[in-house]
C-alpha atoms as a PDB file:
ATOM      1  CA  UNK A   1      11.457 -10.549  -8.584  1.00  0.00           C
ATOM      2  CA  UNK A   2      10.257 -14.180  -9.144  1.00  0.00           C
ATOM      3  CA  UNK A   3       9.149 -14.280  -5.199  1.00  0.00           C
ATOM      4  CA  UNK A   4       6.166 -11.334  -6.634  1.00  0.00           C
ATOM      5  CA  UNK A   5       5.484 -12.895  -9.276  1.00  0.00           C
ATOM      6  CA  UNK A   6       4.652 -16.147  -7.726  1.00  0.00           C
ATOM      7  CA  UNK A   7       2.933 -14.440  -5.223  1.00  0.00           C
ATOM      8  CA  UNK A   8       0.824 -12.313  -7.798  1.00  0.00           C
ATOM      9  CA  UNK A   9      -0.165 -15.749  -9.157  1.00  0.00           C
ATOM     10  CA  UNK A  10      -1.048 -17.419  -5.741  1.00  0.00           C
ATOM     11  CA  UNK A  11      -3.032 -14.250  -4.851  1.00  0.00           C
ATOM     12  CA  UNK A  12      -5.112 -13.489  -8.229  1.00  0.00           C
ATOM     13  CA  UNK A  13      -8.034 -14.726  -9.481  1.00  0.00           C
ATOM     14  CA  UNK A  14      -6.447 -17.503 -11.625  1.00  0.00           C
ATOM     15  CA  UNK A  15      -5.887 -20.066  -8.653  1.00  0.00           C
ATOM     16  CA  UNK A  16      -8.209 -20.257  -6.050  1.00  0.00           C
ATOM     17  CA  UNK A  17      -6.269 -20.401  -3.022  1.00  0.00           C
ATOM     18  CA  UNK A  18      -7.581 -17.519  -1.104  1.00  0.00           C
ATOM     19  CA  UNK A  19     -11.155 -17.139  -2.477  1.00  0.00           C
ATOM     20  CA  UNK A  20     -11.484 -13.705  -0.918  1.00  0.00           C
ATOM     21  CA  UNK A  21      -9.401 -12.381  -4.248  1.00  0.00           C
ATOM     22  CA  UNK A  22     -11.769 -13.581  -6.473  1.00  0.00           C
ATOM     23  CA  UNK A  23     -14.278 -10.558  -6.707  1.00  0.00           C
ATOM     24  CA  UNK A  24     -13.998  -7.030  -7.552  1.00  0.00           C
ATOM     25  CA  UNK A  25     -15.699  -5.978  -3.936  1.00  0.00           C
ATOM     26  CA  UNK A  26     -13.277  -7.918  -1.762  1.00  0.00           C
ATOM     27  CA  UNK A  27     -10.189  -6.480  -3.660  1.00  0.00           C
ATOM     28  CA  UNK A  28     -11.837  -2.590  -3.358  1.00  0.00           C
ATOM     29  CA  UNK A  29     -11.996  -3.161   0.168  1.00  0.00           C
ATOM     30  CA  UNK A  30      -8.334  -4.685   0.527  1.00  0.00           C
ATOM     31  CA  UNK A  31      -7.259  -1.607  -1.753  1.00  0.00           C
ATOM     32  CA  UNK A  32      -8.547   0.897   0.816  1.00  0.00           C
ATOM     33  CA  UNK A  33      -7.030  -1.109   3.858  1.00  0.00           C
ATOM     34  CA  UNK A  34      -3.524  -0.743   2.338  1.00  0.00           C
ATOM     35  CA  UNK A  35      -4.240   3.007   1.630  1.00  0.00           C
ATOM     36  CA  UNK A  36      -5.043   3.671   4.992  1.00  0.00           C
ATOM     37  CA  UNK A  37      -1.855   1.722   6.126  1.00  0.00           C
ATOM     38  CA  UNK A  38       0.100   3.546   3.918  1.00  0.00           C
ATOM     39  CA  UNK A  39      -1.016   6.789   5.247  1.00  0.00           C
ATOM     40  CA  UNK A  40      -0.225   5.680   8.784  1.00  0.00           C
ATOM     41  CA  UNK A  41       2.590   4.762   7.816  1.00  0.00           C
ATOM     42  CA  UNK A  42       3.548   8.177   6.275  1.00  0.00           C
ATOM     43  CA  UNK A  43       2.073  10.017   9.217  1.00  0.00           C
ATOM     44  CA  UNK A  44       4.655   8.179  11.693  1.00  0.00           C
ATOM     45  CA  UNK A  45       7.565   9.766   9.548  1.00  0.00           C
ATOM     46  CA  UNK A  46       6.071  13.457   9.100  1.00  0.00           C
ATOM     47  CA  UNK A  47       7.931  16.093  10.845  1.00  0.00           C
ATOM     48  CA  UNK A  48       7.268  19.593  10.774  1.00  0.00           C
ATOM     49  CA  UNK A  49      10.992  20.513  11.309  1.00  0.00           C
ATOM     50  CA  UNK A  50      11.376  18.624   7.603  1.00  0.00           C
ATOM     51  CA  UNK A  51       8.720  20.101   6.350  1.00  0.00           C
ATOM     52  CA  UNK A  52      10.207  23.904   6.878  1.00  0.00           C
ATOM     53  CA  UNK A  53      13.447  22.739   5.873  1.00  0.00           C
ATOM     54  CA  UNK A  54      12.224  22.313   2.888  1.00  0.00           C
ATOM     55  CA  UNK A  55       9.538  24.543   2.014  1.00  0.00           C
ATOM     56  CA  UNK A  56      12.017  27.703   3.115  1.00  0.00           C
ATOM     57  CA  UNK A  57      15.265  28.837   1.521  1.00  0.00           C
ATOM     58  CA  UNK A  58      18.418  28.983   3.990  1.00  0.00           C
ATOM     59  CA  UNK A  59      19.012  32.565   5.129  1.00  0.00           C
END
C-alpha cells in the first residue's frame, strides 16, 4: 500500500519528475492507452465456451 502511494506522489502533478503528468491532455491520452490495454487484455481471456456456461442453465 505505501509502494502506490509513493508512486501516486512521484507520478502526480505535485513533483515534477515526469513532466508529461502535469497537464490534463497528456493524462486523457494515458487514460485511453490503459483502456485499450485493458481491453486487450480482457479479450485474451474471453472464451465462448465460458460465456455459454454461464449465460445457459444446466439441463
Amino acid at each position: 500500500m505505501l509502494g502506490y502511494i509513493v508512486a501516486g506522489l512521484l507520478a502526480g502533478p505535485y513533483i515534477n519528475i515526469f513532466p508529461t503528468v502535469v497537464d490534463m491532455e497528456s493524462v486523457n491520452i494515458w487514460a485511453e492507452i490503459g483502456v485499450v490495454f485493458l481491453l486487450f487484455a480482457l479479450g485474451l481471456e474471453f472464451s465462448f465456451k465460458k460465456l455459454v456456461n454461464v449465460a445457459l442453465p444446466p439441463l
